[in-house]
PDB file of N, CA and C in Angstrom:
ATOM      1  N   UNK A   1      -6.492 -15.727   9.555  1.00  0.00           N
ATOM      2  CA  UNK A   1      -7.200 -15.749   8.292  1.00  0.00           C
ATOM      3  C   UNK A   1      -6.326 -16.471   7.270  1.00  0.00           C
ATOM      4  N   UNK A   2      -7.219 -17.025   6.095  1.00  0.00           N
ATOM      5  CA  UNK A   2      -6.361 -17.869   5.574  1.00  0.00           C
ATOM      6  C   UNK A   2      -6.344 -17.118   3.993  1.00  0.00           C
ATOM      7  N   UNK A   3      -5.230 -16.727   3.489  1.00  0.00           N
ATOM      8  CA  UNK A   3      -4.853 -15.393   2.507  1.00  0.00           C
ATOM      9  C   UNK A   3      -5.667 -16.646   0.707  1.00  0.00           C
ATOM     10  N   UNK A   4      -6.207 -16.505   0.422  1.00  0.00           N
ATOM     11  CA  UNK A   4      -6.631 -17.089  -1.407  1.00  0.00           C
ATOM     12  C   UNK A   4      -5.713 -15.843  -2.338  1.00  0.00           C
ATOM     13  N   UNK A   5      -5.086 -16.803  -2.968  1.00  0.00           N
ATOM     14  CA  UNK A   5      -4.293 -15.876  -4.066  1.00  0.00           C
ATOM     15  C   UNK A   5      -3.457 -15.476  -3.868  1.00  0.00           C
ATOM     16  N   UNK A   6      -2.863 -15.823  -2.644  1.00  0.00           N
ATOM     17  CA  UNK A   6      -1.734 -15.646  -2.084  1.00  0.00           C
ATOM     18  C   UNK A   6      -0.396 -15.198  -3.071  1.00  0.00           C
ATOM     19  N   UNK A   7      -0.317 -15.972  -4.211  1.00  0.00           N
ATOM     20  CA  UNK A   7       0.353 -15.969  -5.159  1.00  0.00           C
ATOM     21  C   UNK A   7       0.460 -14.591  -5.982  1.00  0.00           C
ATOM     22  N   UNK A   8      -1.037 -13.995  -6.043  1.00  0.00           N
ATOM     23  CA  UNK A   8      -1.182 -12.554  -6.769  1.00  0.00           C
ATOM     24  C   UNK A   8      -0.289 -11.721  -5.883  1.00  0.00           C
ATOM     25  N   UNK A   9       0.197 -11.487  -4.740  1.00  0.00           N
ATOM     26  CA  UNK A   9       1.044 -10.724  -4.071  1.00  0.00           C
ATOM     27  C   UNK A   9       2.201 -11.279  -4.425  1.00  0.00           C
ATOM     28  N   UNK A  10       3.129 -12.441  -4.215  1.00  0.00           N
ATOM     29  CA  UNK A  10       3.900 -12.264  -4.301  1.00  0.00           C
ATOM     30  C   UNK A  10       4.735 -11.994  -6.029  1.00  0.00           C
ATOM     31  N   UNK A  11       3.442 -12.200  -6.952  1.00  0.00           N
ATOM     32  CA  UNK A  11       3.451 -11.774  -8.302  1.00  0.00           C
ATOM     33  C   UNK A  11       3.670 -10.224  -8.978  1.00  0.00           C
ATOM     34  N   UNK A  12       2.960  -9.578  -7.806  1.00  0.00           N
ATOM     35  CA  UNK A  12       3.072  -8.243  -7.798  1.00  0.00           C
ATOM     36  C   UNK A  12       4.530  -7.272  -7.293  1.00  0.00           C
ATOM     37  N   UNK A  13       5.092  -8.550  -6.103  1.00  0.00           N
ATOM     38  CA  UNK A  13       5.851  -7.907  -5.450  1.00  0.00           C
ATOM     39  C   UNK A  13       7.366  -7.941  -6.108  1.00  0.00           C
ATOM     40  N   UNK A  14       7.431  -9.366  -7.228  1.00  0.00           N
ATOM     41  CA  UNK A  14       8.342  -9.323  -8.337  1.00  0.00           C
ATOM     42  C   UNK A  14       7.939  -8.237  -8.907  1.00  0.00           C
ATOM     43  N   UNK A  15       7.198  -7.948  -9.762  1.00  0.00           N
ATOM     44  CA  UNK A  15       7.150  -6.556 -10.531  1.00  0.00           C
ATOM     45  C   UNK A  15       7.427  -5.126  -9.802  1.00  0.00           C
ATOM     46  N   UNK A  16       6.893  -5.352  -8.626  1.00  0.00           N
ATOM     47  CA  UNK A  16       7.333  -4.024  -8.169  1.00  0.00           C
ATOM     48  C   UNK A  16       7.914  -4.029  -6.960  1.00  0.00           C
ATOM     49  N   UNK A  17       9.130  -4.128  -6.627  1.00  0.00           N
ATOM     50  CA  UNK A  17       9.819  -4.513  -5.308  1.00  0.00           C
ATOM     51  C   UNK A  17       9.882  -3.559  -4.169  1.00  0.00           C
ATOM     52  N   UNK A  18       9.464  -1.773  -4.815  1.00  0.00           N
ATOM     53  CA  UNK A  18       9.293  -1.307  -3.711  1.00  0.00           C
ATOM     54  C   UNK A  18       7.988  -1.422  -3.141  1.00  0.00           C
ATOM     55  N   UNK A  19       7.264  -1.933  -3.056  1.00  0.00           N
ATOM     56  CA  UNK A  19       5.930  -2.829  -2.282  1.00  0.00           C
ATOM     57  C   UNK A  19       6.030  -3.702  -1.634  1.00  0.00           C
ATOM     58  N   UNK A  20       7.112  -4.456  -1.561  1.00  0.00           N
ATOM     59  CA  UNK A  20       7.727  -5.437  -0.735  1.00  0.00           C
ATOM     60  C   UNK A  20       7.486  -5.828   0.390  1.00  0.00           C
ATOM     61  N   UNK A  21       7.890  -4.433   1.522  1.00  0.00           N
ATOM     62  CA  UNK A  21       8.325  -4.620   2.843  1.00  0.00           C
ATOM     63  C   UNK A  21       6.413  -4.581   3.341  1.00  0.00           C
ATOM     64  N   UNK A  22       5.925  -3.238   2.796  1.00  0.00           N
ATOM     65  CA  UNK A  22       4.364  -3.334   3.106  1.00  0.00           C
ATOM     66  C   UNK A  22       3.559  -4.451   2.632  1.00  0.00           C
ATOM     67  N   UNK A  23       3.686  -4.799   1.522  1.00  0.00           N
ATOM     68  CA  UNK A  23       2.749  -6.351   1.295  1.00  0.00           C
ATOM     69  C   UNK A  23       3.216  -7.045   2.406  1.00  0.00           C
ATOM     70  N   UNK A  24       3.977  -7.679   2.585  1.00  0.00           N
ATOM     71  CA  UNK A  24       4.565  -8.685   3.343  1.00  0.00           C
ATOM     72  C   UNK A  24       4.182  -8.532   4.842  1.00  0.00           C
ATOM     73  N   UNK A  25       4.031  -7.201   5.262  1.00  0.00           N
ATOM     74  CA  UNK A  25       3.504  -6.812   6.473  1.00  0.00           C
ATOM     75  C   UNK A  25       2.044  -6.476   6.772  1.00  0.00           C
ATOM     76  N   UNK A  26       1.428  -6.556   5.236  1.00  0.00           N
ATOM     77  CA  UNK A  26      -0.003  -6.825   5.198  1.00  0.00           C
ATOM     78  C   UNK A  26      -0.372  -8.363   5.532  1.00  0.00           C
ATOM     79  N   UNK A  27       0.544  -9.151   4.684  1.00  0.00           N
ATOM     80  CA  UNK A  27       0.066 -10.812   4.708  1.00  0.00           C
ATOM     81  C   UNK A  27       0.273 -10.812   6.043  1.00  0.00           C
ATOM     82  N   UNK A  28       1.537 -10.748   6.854  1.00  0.00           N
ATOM     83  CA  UNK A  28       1.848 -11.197   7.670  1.00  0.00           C
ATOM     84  C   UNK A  28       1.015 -11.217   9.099  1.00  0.00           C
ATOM     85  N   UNK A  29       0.287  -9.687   9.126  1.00  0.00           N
ATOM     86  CA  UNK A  29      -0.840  -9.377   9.920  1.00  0.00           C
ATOM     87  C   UNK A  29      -1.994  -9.944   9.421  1.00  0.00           C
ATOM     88  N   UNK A  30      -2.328 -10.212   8.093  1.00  0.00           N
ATOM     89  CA  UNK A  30      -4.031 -10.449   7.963  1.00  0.00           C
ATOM     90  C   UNK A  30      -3.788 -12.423   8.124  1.00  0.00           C
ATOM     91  N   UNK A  31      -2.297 -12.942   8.011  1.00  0.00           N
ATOM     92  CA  UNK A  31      -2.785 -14.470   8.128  1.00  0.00           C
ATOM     93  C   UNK A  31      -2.346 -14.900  10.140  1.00  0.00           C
ATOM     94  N   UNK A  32      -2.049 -14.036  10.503  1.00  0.00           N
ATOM     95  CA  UNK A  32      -2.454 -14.251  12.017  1.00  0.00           C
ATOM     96  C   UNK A  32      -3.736 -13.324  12.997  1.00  0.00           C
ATOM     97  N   UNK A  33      -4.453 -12.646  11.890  1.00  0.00           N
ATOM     98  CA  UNK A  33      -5.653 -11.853  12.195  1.00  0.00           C
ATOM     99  C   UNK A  33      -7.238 -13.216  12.893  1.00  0.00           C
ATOM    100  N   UNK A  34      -7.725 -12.719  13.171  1.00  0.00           N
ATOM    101  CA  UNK A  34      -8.817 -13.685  13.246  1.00  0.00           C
ATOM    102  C   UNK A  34     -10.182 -13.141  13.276  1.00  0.00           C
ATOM    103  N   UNK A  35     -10.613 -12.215  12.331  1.00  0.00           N
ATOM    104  CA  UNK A  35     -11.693 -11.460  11.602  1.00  0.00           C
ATOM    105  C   UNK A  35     -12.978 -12.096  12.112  1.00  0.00           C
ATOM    106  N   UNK A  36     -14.088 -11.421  12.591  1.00  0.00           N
ATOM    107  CA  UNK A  36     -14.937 -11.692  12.571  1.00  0.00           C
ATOM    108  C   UNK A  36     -16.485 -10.347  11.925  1.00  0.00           C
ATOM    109  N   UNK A  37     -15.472  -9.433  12.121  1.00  0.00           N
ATOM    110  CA  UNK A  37     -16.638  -8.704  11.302  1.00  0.00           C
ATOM    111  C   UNK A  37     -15.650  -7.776  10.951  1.00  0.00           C
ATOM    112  N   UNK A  38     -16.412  -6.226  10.440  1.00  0.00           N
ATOM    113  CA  UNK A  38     -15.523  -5.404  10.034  1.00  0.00           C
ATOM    114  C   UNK A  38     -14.851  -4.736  10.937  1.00  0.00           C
ATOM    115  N   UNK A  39     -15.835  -4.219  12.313  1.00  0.00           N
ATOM    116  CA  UNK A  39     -14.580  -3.983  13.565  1.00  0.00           C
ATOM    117  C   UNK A  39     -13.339  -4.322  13.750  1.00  0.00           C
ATOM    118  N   UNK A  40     -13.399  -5.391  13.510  1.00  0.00           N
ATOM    119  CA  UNK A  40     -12.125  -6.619  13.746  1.00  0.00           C
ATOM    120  C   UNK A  40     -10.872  -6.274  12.896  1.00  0.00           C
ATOM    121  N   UNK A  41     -11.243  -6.095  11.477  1.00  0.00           N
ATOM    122  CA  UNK A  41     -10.443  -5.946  10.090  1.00  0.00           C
ATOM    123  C   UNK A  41     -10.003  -4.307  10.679  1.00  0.00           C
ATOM    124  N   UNK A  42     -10.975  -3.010  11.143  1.00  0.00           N
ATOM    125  CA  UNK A  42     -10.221  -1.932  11.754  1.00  0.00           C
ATOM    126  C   UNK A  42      -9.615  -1.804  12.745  1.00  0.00           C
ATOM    127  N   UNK A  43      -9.369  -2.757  13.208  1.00  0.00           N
ATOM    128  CA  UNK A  43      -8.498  -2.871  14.492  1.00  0.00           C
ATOM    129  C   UNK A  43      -7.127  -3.139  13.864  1.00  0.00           C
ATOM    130  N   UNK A  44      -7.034  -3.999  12.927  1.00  0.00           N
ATOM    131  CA  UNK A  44      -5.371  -4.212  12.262  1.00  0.00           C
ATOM    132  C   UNK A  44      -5.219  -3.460  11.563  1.00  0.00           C
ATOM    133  N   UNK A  45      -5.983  -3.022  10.967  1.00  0.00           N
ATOM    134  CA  UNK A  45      -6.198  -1.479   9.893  1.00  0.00           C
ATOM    135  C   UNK A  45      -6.596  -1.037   9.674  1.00  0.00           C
ATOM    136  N   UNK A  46      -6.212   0.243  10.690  1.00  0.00           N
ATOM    137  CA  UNK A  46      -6.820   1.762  10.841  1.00  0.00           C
ATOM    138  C   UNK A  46      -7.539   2.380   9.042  1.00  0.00           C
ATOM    139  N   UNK A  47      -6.890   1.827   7.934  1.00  0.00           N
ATOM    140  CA  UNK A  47      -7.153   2.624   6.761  1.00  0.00           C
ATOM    141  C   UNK A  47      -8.387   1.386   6.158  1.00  0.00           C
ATOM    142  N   UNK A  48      -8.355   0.756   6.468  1.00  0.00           N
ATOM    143  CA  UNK A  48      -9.381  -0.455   5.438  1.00  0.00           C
ATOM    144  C   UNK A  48     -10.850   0.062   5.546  1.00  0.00           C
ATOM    145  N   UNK A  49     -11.342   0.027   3.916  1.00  0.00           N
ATOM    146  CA  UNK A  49     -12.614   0.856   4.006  1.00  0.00           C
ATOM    147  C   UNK A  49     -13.463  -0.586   3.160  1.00  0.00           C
ATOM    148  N   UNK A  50     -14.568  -0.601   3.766  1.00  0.00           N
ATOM    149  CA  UNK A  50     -15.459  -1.662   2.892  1.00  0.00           C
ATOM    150  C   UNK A  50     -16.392  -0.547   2.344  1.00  0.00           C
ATOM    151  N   UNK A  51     -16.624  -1.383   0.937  1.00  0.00           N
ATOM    152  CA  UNK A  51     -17.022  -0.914  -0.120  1.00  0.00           C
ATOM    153  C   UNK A  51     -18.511  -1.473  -0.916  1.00  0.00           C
ATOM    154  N   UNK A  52     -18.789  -2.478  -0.040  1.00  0.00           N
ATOM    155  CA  UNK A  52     -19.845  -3.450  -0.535  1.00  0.00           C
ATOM    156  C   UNK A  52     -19.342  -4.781  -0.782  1.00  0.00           C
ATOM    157  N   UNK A  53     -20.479  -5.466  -0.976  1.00  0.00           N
ATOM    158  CA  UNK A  53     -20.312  -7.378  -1.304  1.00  0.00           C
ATOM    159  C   UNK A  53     -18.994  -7.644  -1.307  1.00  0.00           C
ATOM    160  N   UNK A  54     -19.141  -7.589   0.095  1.00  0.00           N
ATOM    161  CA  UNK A  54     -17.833  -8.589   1.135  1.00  0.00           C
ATOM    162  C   UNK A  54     -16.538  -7.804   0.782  1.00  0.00           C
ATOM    163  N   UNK A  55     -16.626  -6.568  -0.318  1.00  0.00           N
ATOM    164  CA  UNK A  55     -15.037  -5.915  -0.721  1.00  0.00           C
ATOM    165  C   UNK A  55     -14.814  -5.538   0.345  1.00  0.00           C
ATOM    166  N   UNK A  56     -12.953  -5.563   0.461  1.00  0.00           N
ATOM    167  CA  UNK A  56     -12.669  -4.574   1.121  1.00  0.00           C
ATOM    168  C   UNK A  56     -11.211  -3.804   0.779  1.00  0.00           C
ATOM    169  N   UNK A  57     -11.140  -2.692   0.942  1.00  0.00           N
ATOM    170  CA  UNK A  57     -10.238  -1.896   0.374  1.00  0.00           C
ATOM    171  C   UNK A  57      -8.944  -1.512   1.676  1.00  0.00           C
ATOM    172  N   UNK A  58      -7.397  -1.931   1.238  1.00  0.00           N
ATOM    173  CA  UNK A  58      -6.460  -1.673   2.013  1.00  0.00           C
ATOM    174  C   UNK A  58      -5.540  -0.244   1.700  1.00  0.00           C
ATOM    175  N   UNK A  59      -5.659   0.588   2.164  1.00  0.00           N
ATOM    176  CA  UNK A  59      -4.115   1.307   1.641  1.00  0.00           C
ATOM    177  C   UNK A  59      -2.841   0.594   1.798  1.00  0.00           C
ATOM    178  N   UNK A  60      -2.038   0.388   1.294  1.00  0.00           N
ATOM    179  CA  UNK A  60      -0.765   0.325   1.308  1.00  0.00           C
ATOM    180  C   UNK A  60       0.157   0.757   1.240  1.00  0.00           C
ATOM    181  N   UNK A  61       1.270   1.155   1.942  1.00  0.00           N
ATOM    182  CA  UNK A  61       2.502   1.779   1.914  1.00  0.00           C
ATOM    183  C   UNK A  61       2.452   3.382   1.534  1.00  0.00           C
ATOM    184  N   UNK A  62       1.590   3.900   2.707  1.00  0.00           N
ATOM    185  CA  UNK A  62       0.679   5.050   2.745  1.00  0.00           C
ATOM    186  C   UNK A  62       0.418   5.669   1.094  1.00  0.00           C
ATOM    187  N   UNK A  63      -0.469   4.849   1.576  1.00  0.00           N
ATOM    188  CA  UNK A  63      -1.569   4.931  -0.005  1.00  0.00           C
ATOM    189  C   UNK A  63      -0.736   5.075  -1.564  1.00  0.00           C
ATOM    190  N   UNK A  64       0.403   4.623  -1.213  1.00  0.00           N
ATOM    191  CA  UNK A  64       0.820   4.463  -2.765  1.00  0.00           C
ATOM    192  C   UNK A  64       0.505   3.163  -3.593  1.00  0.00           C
ATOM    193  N   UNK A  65      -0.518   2.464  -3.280  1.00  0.00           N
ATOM    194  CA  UNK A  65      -0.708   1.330  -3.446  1.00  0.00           C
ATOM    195  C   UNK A  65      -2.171   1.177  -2.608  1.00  0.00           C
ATOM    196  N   UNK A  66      -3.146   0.248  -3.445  1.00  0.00           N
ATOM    197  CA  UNK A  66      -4.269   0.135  -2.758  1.00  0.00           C
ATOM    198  C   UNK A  66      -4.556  -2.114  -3.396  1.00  0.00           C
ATOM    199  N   UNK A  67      -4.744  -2.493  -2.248  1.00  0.00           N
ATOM    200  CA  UNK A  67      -5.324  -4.129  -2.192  1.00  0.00           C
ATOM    201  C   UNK A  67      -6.647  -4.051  -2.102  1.00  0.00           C
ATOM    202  N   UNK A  68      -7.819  -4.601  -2.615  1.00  0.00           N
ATOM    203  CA  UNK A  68      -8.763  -4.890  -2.955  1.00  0.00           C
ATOM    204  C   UNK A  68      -9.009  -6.298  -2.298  1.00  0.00           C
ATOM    205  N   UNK A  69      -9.577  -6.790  -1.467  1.00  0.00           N
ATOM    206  CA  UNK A  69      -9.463  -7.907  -0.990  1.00  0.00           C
ATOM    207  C   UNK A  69     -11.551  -8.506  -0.823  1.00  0.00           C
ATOM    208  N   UNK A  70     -11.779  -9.772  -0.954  1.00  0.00           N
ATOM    209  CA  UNK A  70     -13.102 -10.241  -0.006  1.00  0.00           C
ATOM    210  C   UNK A  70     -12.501 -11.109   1.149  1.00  0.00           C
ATOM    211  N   UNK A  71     -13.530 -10.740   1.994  1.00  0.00           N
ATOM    212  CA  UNK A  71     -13.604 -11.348   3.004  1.00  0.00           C
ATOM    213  C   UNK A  71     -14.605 -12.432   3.607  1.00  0.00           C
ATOM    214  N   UNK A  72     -14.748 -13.672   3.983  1.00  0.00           N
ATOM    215  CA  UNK A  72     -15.852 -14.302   3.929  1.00  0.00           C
ATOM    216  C   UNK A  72     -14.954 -14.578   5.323  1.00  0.00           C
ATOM    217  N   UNK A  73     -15.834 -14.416   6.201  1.00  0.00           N
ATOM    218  CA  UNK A  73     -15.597 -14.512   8.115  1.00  0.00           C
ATOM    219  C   UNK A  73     -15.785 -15.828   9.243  1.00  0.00           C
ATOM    220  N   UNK A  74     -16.502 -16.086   8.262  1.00  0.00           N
ATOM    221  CA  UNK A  74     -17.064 -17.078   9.396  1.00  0.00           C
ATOM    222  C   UNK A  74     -16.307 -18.939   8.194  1.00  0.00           C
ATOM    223  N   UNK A  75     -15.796 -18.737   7.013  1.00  0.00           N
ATOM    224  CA  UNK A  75     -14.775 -19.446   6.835  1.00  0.00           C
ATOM    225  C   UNK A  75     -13.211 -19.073   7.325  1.00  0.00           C
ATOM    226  N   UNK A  76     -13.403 -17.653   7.606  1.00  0.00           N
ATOM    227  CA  UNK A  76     -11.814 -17.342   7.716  1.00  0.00           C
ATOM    228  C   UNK A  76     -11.242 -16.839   6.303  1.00  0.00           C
ATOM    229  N   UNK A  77     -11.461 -16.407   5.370  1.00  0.00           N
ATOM    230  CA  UNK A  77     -10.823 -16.185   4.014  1.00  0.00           C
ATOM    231  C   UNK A  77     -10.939 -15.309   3.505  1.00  0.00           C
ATOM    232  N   UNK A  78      -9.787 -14.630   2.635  1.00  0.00           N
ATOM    233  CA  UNK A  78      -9.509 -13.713   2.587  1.00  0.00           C
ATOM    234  C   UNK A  78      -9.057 -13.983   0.999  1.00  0.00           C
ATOM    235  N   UNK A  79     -10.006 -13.235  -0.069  1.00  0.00           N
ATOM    236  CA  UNK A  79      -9.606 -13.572  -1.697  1.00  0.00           C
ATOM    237  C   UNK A  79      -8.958 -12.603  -1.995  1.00  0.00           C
ATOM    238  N   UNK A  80      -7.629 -12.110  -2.492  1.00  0.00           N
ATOM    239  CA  UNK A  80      -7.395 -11.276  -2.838  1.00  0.00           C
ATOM    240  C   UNK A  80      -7.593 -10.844  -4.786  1.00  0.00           C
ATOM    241  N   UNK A  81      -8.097  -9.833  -4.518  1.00  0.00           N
ATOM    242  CA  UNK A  81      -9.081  -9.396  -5.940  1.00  0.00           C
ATOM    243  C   UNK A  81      -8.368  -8.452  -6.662  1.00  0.00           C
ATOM    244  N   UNK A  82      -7.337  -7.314  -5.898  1.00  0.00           N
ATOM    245  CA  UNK A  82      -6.758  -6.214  -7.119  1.00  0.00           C
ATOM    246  C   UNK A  82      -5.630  -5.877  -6.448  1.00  0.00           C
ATOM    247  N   UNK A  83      -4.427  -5.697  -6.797  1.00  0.00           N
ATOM    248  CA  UNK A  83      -3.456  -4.859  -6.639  1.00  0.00           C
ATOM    249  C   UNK A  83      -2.941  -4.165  -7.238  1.00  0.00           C
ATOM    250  N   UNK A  84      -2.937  -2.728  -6.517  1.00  0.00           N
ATOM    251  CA  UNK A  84      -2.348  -1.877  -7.793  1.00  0.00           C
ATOM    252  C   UNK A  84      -2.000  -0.672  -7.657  1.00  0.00           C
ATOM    253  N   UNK A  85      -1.406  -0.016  -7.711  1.00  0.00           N
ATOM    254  CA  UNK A  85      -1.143   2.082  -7.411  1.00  0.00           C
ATOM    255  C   UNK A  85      -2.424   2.400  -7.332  1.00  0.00           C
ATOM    256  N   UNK A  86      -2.535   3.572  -6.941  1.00  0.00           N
ATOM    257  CA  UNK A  86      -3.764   4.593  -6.377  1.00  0.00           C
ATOM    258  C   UNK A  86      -4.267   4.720  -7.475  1.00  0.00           C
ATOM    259  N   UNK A  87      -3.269   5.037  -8.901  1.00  0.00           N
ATOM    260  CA  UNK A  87      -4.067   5.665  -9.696  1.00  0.00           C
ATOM    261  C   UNK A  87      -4.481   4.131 -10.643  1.00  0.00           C
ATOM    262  N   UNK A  88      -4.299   3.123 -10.603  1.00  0.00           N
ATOM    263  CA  UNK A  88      -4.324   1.900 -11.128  1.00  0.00           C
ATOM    264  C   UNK A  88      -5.818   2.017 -10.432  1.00  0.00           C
ATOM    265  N   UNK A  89      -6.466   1.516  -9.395  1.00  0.00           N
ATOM    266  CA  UNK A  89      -7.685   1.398  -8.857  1.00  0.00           C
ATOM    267  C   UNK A  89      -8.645   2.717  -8.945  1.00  0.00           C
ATOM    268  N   UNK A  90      -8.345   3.994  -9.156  1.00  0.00           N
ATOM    269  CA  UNK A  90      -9.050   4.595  -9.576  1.00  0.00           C
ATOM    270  C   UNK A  90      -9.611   4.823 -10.919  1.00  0.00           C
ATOM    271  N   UNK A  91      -9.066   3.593 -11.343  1.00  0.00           N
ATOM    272  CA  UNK A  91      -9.819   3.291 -12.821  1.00  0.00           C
ATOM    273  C   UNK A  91     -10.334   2.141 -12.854  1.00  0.00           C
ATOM    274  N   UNK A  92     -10.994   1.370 -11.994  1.00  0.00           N
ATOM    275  CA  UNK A  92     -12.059   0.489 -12.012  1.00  0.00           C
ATOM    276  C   UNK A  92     -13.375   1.054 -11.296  1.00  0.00           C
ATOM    277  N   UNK A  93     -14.139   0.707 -12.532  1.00  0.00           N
ATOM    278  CA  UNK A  93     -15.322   1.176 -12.622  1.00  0.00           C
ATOM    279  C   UNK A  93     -16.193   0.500 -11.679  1.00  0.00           C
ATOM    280  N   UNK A  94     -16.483  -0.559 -11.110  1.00  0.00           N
ATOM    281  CA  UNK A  94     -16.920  -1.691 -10.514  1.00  0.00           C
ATOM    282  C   UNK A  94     -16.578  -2.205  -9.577  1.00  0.00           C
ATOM    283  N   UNK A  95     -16.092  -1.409  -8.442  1.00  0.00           N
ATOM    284  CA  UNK A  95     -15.358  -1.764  -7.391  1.00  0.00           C
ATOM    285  C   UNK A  95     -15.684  -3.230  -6.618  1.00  0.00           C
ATOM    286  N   UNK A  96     -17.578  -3.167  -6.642  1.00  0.00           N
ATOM    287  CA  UNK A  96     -18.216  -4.218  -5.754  1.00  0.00           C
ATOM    288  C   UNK A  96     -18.068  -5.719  -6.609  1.00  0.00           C
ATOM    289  N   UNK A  97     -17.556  -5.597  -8.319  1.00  0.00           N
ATOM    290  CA  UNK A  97     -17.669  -6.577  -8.864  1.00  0.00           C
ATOM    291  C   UNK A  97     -16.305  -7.261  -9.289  1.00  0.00           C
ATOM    292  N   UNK A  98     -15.313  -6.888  -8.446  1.00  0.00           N
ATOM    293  CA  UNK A  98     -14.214  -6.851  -9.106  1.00  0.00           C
ATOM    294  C   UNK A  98     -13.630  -7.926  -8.410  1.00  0.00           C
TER     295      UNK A  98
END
C-alpha cells in the first residue's frame, strides 16, 4: 500500500517520540501490506475497526494512541486523516467526515 501523508506521521512522531517505535511499525507493515478489502487490513491488524466511508480506525501502541486512516483498495492508498491519544479522538464528533 502506498501511505498519503506520510509526512503527518513523521510530524507527529517529532512531537511525541514515545510513538515512535509503534508508528514506524504501523508504516512499515501497512506499506508492504497489499489490501484488498477489510479482511485483508484484519489480518495485519487484529485491532483495526472500520467506521464508515472508507475510515478506518488503528489502535496504536496498545491503544494509547489511535490513527484514523482511508483506504481506497483497488488504487492501493492509504490517506492518513488523524493522529492522536485516545482521549484526542474521542473528541471528534464526525468520525466518517474527518
Amino acid at each position: 500500500m502506498r501511505i498519503i501523508a506520510r509526512r503527518t506521521i513523521y510530524e507527529y512522531i517529532k512531537n511525541n517520540p514515545q510513538s515512535k517505535v509503534a508508528l514506524e511499525e504501523w508504516t512499515e507493515k501497512t506499506e508492504k501490506a497489499e489490501w484488498g478489502q477489510f479482511a485483508d487490513i484484519k489480518k495485519t491488524f487484529n485491532s483495526v475497526d472500520y467506521v464508515g466511508n472508507q475510515r478506518y480506525v488503528f489502535n496504536i501502541k496498545g491503544n494509547n494512541y489511535r490513527l484514523v486512516v482511508v483506504v481506497k483498495f483497488t488504487p492501493k492508498l492509504v490517506y492518513i486523516r488523524f493522529i492522536g491519544t485516545h482521549s484526542e479522538y474521542d473528541k471528534i464528533t464526525d468520525i466518517k467526515n474527518i
